[in-house]
C-alpha atoms as a PDB file:
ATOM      1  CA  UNK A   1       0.000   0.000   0.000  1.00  0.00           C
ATOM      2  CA  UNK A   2       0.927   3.483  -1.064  1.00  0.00           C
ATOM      3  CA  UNK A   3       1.458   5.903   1.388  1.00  0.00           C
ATOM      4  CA  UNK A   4       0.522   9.329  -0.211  1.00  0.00           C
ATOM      5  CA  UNK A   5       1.153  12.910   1.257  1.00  0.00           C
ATOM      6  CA  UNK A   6      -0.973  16.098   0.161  1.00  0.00           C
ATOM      7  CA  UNK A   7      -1.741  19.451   0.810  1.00  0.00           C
ATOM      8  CA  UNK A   8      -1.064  22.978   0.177  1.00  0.00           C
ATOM      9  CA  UNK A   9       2.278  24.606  -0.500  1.00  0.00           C
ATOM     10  CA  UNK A  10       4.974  24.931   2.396  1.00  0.00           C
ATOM     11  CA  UNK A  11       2.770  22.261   4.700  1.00  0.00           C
ATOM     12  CA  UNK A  12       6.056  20.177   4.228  1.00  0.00           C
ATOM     13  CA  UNK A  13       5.242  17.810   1.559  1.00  0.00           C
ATOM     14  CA  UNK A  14       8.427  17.151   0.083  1.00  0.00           C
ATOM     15  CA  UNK A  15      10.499  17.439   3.320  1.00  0.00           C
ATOM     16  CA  UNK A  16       8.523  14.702   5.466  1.00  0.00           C
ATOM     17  CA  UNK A  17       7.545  12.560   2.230  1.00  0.00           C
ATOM     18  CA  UNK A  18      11.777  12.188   1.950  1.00  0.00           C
ATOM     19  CA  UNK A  19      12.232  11.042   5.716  1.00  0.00           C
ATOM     20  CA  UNK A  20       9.568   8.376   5.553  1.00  0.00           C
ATOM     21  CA  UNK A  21      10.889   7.374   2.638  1.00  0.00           C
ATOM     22  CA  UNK A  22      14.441   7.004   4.244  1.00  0.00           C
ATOM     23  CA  UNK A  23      12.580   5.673   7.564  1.00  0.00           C
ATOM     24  CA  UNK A  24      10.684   3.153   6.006  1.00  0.00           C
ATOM     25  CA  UNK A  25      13.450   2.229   3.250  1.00  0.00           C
ATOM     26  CA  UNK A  26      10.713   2.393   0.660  1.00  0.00           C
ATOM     27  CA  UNK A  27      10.725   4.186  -2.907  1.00  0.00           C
ATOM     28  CA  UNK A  28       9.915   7.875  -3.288  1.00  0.00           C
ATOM     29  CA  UNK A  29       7.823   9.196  -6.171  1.00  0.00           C
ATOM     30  CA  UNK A  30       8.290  13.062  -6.111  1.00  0.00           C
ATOM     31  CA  UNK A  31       5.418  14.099  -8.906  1.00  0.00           C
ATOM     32  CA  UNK A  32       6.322  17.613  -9.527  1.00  0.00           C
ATOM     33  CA  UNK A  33       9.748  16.387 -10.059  1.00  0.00           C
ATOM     34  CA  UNK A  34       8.760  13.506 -12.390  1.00  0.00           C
ATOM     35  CA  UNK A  35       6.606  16.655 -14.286  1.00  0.00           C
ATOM     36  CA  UNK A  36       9.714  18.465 -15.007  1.00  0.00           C
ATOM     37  CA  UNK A  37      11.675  15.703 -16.075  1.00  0.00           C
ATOM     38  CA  UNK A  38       9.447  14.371 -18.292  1.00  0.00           C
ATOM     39  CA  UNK A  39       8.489  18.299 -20.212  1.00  0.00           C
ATOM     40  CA  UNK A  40      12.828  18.821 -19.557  1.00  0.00           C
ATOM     41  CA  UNK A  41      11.927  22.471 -18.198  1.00  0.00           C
ATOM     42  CA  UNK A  42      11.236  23.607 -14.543  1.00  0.00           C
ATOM     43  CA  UNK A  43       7.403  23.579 -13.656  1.00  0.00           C
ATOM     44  CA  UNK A  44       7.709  27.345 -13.585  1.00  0.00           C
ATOM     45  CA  UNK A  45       8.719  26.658 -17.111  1.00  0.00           C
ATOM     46  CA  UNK A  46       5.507  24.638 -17.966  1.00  0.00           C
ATOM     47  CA  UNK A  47       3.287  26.725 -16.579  1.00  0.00           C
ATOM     48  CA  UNK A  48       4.482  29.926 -18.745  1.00  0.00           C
ATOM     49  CA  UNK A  49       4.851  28.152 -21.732  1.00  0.00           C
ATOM     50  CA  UNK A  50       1.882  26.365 -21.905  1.00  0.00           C
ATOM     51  CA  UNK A  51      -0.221  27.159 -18.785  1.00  0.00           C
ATOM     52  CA  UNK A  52      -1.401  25.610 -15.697  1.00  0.00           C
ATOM     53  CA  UNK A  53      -4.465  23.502 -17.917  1.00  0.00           C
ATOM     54  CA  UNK A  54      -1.608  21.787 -19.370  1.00  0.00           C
ATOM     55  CA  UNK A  55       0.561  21.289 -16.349  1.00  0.00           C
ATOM     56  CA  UNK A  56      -2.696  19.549 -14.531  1.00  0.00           C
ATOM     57  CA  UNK A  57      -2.924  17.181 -17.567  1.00  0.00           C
ATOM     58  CA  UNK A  58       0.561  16.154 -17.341  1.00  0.00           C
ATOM     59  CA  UNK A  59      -0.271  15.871 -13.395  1.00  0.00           C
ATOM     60  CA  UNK A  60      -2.538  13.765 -13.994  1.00  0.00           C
ATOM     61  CA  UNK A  61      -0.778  11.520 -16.553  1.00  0.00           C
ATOM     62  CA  UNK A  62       1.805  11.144 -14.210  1.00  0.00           C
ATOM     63  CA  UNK A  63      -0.625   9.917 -11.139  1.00  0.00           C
ATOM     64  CA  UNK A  64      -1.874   7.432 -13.389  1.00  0.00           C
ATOM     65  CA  UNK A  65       1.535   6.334 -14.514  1.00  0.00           C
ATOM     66  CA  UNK A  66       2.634   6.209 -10.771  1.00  0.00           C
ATOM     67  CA  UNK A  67      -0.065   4.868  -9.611  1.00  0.00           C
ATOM     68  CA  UNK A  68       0.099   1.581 -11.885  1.00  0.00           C
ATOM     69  CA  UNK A  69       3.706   1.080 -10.801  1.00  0.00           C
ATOM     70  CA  UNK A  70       4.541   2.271  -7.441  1.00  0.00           C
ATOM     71  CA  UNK A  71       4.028  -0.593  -4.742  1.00  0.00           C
ATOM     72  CA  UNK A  72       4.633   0.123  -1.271  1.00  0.00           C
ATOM     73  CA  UNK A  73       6.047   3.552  -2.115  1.00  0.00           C
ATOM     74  CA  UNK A  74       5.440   6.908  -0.691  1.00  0.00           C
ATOM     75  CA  UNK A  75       3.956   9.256  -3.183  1.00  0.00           C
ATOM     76  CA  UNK A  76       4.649  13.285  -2.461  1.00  0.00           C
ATOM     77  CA  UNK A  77       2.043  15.396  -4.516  1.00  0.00           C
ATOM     78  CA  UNK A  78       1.816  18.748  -5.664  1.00  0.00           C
ATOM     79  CA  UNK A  79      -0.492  20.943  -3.929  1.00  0.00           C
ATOM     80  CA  UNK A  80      -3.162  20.999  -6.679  1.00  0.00           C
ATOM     81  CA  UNK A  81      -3.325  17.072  -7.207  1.00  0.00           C
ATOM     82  CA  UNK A  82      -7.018  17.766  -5.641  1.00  0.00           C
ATOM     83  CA  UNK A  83      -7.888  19.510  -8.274  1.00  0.00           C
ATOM     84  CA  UNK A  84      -9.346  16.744 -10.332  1.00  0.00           C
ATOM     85  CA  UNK A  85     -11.625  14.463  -8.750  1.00  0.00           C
ATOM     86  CA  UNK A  86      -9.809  11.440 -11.193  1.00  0.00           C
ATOM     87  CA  UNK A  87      -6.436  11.786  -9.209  1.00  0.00           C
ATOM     88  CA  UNK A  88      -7.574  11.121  -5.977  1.00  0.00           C
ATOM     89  CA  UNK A  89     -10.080   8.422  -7.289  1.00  0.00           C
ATOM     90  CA  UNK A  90      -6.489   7.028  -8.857  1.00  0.00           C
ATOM     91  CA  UNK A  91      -4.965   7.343  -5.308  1.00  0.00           C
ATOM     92  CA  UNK A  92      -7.213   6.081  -3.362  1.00  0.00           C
ATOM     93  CA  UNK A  93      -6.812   2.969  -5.383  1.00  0.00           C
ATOM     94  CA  UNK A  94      -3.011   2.250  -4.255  1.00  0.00           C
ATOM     95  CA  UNK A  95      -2.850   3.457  -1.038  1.00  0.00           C
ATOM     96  CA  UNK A  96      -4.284   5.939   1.509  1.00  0.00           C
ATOM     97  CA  UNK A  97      -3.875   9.637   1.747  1.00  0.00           C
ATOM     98  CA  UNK A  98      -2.320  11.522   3.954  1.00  0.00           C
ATOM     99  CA  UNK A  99      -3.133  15.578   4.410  1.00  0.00           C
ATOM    100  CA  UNK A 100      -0.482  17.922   5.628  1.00  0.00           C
ATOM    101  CA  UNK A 101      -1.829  21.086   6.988  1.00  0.00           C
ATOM    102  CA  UNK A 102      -0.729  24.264   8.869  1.00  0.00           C
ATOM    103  CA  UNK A 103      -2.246  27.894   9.451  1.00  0.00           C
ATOM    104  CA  UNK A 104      -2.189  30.472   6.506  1.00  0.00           C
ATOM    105  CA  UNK A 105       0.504  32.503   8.581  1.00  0.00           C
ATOM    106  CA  UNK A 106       3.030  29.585   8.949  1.00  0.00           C
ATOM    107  CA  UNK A 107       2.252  29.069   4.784  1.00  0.00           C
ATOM    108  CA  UNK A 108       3.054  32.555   4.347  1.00  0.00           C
ATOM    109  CA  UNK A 109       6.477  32.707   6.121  1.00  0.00           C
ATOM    110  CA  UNK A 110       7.486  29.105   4.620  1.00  0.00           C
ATOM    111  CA  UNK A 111       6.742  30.278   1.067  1.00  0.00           C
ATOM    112  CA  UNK A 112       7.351  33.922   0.980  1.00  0.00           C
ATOM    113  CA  UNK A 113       7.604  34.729  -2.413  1.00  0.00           C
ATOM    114  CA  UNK A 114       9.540  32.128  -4.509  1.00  0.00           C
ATOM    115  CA  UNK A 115      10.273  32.820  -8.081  1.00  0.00           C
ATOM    116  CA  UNK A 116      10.631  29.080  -8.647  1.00  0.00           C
ATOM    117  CA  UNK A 117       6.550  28.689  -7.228  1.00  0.00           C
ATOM    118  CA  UNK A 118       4.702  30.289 -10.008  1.00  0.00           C
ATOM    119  CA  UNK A 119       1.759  32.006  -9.700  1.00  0.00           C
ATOM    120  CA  UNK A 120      -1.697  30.454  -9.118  1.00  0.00           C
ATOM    121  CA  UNK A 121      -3.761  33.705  -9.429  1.00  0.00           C
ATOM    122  CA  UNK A 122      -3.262  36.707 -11.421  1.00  0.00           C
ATOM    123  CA  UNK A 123      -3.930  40.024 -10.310  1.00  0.00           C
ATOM    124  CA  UNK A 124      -3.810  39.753  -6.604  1.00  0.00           C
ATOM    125  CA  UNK A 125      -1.434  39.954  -3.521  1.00  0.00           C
ATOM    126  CA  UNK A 126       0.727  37.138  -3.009  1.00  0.00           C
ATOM    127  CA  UNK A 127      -0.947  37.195   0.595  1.00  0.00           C
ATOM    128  CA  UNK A 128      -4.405  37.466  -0.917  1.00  0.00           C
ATOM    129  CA  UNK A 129      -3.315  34.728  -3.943  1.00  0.00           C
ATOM    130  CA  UNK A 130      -2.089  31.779  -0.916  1.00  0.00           C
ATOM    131  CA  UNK A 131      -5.593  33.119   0.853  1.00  0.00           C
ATOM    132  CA  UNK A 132      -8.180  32.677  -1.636  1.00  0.00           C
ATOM    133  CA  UNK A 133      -6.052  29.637  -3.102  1.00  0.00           C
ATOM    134  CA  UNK A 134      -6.218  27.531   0.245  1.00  0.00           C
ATOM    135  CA  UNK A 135      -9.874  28.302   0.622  1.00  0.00           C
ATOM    136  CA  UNK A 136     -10.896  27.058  -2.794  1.00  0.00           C
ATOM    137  CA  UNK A 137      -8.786  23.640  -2.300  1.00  0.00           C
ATOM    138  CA  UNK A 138      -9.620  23.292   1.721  1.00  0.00           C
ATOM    139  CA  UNK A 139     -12.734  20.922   1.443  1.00  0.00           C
ATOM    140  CA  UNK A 140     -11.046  19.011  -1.161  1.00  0.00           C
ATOM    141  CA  UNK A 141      -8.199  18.063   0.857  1.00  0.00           C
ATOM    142  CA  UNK A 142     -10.377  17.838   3.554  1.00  0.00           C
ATOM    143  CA  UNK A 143     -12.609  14.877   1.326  1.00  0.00           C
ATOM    144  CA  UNK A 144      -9.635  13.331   0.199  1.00  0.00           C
ATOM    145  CA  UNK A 145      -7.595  12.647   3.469  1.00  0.00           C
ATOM    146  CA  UNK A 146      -7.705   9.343   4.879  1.00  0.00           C
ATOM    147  CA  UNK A 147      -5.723  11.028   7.826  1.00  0.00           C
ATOM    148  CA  UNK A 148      -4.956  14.517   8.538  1.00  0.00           C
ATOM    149  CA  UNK A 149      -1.124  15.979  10.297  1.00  0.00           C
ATOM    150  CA  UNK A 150      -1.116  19.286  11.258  1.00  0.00           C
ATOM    151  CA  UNK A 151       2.876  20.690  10.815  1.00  0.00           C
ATOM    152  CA  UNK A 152       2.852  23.769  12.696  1.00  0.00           C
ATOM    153  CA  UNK A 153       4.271  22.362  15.758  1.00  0.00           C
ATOM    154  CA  UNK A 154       7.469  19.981  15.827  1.00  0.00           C
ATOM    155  CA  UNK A 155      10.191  18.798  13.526  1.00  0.00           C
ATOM    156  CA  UNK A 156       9.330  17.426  10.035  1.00  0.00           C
ATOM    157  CA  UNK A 157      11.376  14.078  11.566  1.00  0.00           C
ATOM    158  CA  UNK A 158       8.598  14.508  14.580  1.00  0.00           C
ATOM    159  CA  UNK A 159       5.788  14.947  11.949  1.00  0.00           C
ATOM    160  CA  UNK A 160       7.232  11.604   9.589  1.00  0.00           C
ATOM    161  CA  UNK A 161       7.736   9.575  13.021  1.00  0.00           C
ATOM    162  CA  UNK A 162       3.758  10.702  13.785  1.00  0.00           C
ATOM    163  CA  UNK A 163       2.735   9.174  10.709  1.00  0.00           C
ATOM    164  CA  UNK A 164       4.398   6.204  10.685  1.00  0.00           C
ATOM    165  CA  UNK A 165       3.306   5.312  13.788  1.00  0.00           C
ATOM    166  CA  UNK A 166      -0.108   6.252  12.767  1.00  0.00           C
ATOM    167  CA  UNK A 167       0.242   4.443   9.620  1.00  0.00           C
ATOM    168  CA  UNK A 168       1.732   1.241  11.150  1.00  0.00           C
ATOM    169  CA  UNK A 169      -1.500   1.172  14.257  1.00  0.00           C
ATOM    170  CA  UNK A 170      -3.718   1.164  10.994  1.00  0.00           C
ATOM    171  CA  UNK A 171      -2.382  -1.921   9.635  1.00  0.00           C
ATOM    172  CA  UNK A 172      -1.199   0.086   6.256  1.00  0.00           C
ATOM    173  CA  UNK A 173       2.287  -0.562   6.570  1.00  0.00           C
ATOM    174  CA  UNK A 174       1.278  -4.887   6.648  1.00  0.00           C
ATOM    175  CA  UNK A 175       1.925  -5.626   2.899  1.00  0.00           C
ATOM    176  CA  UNK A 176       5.357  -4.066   2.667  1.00  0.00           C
END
């Protein structure tokens, strides 16, 4: 079974996805990463060259491709995976979900602005943008998460050892 982390941008994603990963010796399957490699640019790249519509179909093609192959692996998604219904239906399938969350003023001074995050609304604040961004995805993280980690408080090695534990008194971690 899959163990798979979401949620929204500087929740710590990518940072506790790598020390389960290393914890539980198991394969990691970083999706923005396997974006970029696959379109050879940046996702910052992508998304100016062809536009976020595009970068959510190559999202998605890699979920599915991930998703077929990855056993026993921890999957770290992008913060809009919840974007399309299909994705987390494609999930679900392979393992559970796991939802990373943390106040809008611990986002904010995580991910001050980043020219390597591209935008995901034009025309407003970068305060305002992380705002009205987390409110539209909130109830779809919300419905997808099989468990939920707040990160505000403690190490990202104290959040991964959390959810390992958590993880392993489910009974997920049984078929490794």
């Amino acid at each position: 079974m899959n163990i798979i982390l979401i949620g929204y941008r500087g929740t710590g994603k990518s940072t506790i996805a790598r020390i389960i990963s290393q914890k539980l010796n198991r394969k990691l399957h970083v999706l923005d990463a396997l974006i970029s490699y696959s379109a050879g640019m940046s996702i910052q790249k992508i998304v100016a060259k062809w536009g976020w519509a595009r970068f959510r179909e190559m999202e998605t093609f890699q979920i599915k491709h991930v998703a077929n192959k990855a056993e026993n692996a921890i999957i770290d998604c992008g913060g809009g995976v919840v974007l399309n219904p299909d994705n987390i239906i494609c999930l679900k399938q392979t393992g559970k979900i796991i939802l990373l969350t943390a106040p809008l003023e611990v986002i904010l001074k995580r991910i001050r602005p980043d020219s390597n995050r591209p935008s995901l609304k034009d025309g407003v604040s970068f305060e305002d943008e992380q705002k009205l961004v987390l409110e539209e995805r909130g109830p779809l993280y919300q419905k997808a998460a099989d468990l939920v980690f707040e990160t505000t408080s403690g190490s990202p090695e104290e959040k991964a050892n959390q959810i390992i534990q958590t993880v392993t008194e489910n009974g997920w971690l049984n078929n490794a």
